[in-house]
N, C-alpha and C. Protein backbone atom coordinates (compact mmCIF):
# COMPACT_ATOMS: atom_id res chain seq x y z
N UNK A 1 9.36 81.22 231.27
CA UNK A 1 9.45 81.00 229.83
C UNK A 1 9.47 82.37 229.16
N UNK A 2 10.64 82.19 228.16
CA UNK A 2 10.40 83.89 227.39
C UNK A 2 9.16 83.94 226.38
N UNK A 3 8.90 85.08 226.26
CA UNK A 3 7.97 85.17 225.04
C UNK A 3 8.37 84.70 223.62
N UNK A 4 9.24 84.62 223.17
CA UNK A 4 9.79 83.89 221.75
C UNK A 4 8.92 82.47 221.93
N UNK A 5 9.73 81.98 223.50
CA UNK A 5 8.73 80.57 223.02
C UNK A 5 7.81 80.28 223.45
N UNK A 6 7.24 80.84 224.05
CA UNK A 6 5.66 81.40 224.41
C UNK A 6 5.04 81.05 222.90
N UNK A 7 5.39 82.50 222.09
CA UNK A 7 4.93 82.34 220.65
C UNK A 7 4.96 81.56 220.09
N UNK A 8 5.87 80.88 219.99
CA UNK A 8 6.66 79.44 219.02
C UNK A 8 5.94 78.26 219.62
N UNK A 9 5.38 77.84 220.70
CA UNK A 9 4.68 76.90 221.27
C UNK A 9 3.15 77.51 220.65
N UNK A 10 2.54 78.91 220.92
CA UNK A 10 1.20 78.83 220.81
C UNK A 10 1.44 78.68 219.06
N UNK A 11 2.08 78.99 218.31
CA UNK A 11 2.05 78.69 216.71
C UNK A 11 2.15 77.52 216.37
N UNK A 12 2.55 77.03 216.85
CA UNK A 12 2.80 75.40 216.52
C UNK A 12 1.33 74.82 217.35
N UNK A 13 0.94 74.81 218.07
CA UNK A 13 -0.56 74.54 218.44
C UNK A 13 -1.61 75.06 217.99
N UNK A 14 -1.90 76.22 217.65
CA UNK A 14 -2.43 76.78 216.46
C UNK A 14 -2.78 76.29 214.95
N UNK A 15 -1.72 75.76 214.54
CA UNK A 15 -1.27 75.25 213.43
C UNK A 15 -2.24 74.10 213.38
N UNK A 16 -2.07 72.91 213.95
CA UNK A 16 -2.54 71.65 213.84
C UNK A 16 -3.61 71.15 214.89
N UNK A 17 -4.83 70.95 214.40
CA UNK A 17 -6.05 71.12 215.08
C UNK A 17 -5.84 69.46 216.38
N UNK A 18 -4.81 68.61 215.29
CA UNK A 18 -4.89 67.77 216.33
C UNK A 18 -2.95 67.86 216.72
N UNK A 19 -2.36 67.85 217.84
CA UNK A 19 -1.01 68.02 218.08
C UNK A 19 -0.84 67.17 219.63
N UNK A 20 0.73 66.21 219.08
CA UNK A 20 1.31 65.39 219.77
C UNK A 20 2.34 65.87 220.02
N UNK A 21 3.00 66.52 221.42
CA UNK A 21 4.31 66.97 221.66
C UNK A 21 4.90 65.22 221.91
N UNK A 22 5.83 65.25 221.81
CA UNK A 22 6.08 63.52 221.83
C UNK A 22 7.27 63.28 222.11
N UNK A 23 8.26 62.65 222.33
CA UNK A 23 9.48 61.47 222.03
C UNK A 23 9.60 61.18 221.09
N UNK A 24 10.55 61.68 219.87
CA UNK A 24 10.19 60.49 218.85
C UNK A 24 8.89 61.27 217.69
N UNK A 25 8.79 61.09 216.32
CA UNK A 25 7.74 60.89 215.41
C UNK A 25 6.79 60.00 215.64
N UNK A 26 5.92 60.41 214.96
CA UNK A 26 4.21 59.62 214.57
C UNK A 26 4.97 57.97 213.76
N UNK A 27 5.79 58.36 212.90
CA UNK A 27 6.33 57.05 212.52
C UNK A 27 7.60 55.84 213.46
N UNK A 28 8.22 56.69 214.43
CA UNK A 28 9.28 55.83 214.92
C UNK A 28 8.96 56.61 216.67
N UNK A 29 8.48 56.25 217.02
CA UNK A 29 8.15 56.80 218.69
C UNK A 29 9.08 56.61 219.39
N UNK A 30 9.93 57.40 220.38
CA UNK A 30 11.26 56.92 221.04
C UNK A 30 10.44 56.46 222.59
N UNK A 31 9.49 56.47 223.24
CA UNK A 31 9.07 55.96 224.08
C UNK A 31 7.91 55.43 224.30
N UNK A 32 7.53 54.50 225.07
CA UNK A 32 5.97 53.84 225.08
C UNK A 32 5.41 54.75 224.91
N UNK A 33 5.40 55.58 225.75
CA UNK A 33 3.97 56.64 225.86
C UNK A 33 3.53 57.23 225.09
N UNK A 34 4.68 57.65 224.13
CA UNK A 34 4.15 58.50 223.08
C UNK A 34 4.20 57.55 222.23
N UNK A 35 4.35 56.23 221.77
CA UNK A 35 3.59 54.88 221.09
C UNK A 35 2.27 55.37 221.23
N UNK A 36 1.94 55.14 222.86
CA UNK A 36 0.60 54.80 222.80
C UNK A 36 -0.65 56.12 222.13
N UNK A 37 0.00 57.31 222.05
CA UNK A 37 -0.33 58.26 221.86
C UNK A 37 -0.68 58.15 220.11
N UNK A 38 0.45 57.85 219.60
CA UNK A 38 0.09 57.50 218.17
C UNK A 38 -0.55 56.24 217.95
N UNK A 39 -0.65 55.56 218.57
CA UNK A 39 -1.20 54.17 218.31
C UNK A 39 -3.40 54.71 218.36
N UNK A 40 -3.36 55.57 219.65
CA UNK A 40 -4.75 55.43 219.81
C UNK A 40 -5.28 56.73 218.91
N UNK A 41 -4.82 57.83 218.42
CA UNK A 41 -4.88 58.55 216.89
C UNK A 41 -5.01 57.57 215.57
N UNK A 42 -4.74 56.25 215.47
CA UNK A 42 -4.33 55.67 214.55
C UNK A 42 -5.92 54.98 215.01
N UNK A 43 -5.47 54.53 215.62
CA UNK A 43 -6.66 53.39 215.82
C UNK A 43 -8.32 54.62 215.28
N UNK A 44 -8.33 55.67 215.80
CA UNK A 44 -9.36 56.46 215.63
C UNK A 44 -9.81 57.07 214.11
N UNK A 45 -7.91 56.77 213.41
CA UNK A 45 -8.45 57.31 212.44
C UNK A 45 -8.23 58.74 211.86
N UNK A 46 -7.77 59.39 213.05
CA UNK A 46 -7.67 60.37 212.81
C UNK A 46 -6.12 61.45 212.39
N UNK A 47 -6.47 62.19 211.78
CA UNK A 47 -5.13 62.64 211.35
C UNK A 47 -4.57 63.60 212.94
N UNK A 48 -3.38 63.77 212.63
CA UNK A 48 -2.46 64.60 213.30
C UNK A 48 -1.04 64.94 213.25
N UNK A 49 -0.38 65.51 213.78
CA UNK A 49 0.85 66.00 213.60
C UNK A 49 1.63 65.88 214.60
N UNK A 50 2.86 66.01 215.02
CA UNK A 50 3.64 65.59 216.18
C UNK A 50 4.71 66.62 216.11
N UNK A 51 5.03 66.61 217.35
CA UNK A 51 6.64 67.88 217.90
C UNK A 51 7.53 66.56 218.43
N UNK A 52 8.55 66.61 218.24
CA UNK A 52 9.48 66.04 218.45
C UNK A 52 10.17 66.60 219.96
N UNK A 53 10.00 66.53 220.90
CA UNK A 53 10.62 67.02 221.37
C UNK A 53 12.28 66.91 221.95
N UNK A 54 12.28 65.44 221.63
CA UNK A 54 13.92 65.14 221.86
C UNK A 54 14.77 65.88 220.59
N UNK A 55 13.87 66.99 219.61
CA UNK A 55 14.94 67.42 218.85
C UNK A 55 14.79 69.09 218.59
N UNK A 56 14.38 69.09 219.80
CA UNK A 56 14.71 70.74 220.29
C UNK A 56 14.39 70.59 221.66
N UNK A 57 15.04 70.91 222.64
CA UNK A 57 15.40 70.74 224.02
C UNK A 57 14.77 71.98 224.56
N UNK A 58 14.43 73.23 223.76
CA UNK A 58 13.94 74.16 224.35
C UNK A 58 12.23 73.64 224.06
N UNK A 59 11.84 73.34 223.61
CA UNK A 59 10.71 73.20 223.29
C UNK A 59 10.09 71.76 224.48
N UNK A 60 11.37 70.97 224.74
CA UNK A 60 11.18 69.34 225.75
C UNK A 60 11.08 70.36 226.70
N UNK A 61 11.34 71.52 227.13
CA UNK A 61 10.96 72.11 228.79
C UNK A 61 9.95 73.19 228.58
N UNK A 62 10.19 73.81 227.55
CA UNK A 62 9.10 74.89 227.70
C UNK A 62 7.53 74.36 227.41
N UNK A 63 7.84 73.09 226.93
CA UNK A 63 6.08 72.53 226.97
C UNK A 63 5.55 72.17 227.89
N UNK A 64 6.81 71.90 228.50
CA UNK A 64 6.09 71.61 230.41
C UNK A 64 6.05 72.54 230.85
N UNK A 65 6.46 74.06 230.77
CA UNK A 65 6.02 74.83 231.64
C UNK A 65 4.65 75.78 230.92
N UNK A 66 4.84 75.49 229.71
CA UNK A 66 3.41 76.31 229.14
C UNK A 66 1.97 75.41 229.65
N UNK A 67 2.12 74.03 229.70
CA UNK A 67 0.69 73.40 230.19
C UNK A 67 0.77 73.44 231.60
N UNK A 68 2.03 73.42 232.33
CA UNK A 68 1.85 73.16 233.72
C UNK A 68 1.69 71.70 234.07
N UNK A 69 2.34 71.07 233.08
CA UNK A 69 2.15 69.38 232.87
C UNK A 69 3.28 68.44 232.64
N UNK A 70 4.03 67.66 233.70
CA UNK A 70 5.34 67.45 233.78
C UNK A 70 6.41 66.34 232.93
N UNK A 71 5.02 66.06 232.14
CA UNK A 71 5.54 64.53 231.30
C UNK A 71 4.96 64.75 229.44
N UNK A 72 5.93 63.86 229.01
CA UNK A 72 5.35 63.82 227.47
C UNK A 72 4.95 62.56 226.87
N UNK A 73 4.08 62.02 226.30
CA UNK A 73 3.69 62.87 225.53
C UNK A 73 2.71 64.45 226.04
N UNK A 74 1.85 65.24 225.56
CA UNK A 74 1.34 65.97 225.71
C UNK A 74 0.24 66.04 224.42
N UNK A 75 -1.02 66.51 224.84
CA UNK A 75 -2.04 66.13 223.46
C UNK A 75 -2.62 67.27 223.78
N UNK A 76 -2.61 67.79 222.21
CA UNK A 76 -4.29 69.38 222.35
C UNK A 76 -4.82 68.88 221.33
N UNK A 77 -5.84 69.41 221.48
CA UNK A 77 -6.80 69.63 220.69
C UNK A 77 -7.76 70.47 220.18
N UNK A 78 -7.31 71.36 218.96
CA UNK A 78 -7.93 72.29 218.54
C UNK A 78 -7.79 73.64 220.20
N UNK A 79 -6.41 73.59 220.56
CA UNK A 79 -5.61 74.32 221.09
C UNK A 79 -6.18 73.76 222.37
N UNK A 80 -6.95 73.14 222.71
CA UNK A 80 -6.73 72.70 224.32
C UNK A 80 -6.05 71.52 224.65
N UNK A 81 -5.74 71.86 226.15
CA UNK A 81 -5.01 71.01 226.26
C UNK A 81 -5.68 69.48 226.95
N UNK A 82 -5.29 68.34 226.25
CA UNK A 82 -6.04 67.30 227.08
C UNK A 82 -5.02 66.26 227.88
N UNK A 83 -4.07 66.42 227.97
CA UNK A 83 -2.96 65.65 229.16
C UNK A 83 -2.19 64.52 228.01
N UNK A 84 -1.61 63.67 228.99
CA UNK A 84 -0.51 62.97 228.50
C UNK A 84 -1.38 61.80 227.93
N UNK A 85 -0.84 60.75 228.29
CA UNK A 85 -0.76 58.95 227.62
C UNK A 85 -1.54 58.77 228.06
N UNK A 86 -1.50 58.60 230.14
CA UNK A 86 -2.59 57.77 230.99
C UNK A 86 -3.85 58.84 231.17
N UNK A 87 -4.29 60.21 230.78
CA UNK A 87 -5.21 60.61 230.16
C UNK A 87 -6.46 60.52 229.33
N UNK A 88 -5.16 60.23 228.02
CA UNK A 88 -5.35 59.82 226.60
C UNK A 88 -6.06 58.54 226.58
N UNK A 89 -5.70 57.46 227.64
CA UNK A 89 -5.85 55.75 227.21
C UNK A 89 -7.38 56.19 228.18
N UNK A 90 -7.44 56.73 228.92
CA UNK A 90 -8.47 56.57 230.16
C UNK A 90 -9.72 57.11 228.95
N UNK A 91 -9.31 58.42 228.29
CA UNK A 91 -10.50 58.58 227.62
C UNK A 91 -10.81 57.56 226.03
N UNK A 92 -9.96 57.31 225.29
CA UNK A 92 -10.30 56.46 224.37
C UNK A 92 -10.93 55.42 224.60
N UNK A 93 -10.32 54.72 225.87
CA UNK A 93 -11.26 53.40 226.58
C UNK A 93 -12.84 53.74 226.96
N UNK A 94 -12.81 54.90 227.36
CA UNK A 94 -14.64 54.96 227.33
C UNK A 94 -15.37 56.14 226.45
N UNK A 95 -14.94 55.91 225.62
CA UNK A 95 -15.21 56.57 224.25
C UNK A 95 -15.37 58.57 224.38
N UNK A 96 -14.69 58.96 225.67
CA UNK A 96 -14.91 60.25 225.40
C UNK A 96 -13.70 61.18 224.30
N UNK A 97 -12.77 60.46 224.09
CA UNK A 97 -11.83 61.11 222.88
C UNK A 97 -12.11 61.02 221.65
N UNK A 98 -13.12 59.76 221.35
CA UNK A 98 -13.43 59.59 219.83
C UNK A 98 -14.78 60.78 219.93
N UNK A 99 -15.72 60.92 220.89
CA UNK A 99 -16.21 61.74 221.00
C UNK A 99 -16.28 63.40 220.48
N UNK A 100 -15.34 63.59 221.65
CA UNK A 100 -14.38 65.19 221.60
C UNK A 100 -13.35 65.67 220.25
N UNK A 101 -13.04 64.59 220.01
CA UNK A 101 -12.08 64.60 218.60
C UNK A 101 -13.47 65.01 217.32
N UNK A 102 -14.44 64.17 217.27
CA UNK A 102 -15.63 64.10 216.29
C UNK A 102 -16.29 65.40 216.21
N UNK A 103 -16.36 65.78 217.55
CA UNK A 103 -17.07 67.49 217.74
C UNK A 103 -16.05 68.36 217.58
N UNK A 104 -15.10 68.28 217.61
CA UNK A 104 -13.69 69.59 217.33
C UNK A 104 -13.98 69.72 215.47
N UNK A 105 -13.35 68.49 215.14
CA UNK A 105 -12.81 68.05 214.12
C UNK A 105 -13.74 69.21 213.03
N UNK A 106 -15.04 68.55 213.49
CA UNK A 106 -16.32 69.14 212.90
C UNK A 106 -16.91 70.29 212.80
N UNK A 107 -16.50 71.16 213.54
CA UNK A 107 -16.25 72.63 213.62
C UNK A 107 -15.45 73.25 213.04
């Protein structure tokens, strides 16, 4: 990955304490996964922001090679990284994301 989007990935994560690289918007999701991604933000309550990635193609590969993580959606938080969908559902189901989200948020 070059450094341009090195930069351009850590600014855009930077930016938004909660961030959805995704398929698709927070409003029209182009695949389940990143549904479920906005669905369990929603359900929590909590705000966030989303990357589109089907609408920059450099950004759909270089996010997989900046986490080292081969699928999207992709979720940080307050710049870490916490994995995709089946991640995401594993921790909302036993309350460690409403958790971790509550202690970020709050800082």
């Amino acid at each position: 990955m070059d450094a341009q989007l090195k930069d351009r990935i850590d600014q855009l994560i930077a930016g938004s304490p909660v961030l959805v690289f995704m398929k698709g918007t927070k409003l029209m999701p182009q695949c389940g996964f990143s549904n479920n991604a906005v669905q369990i933000f929603n359900a929590l309550g909590v705000p966030f922001d989303t990357v589109d990635v089907l609408a920059d193609p450099e950004i759909r590969q270089g996010i997989k090679e900046y986490s080292n993580w081969p699928t999207i959606p992709q979720v940080y938080l307050k710049g870490e990284f916490l994995g995709g969908s089946d991640i995401l559902i594993e921790m909302y189901n036993s309350g460690e994301l409403r958790e971790k989200v509550t202690i970020a948020l709050a800082s």
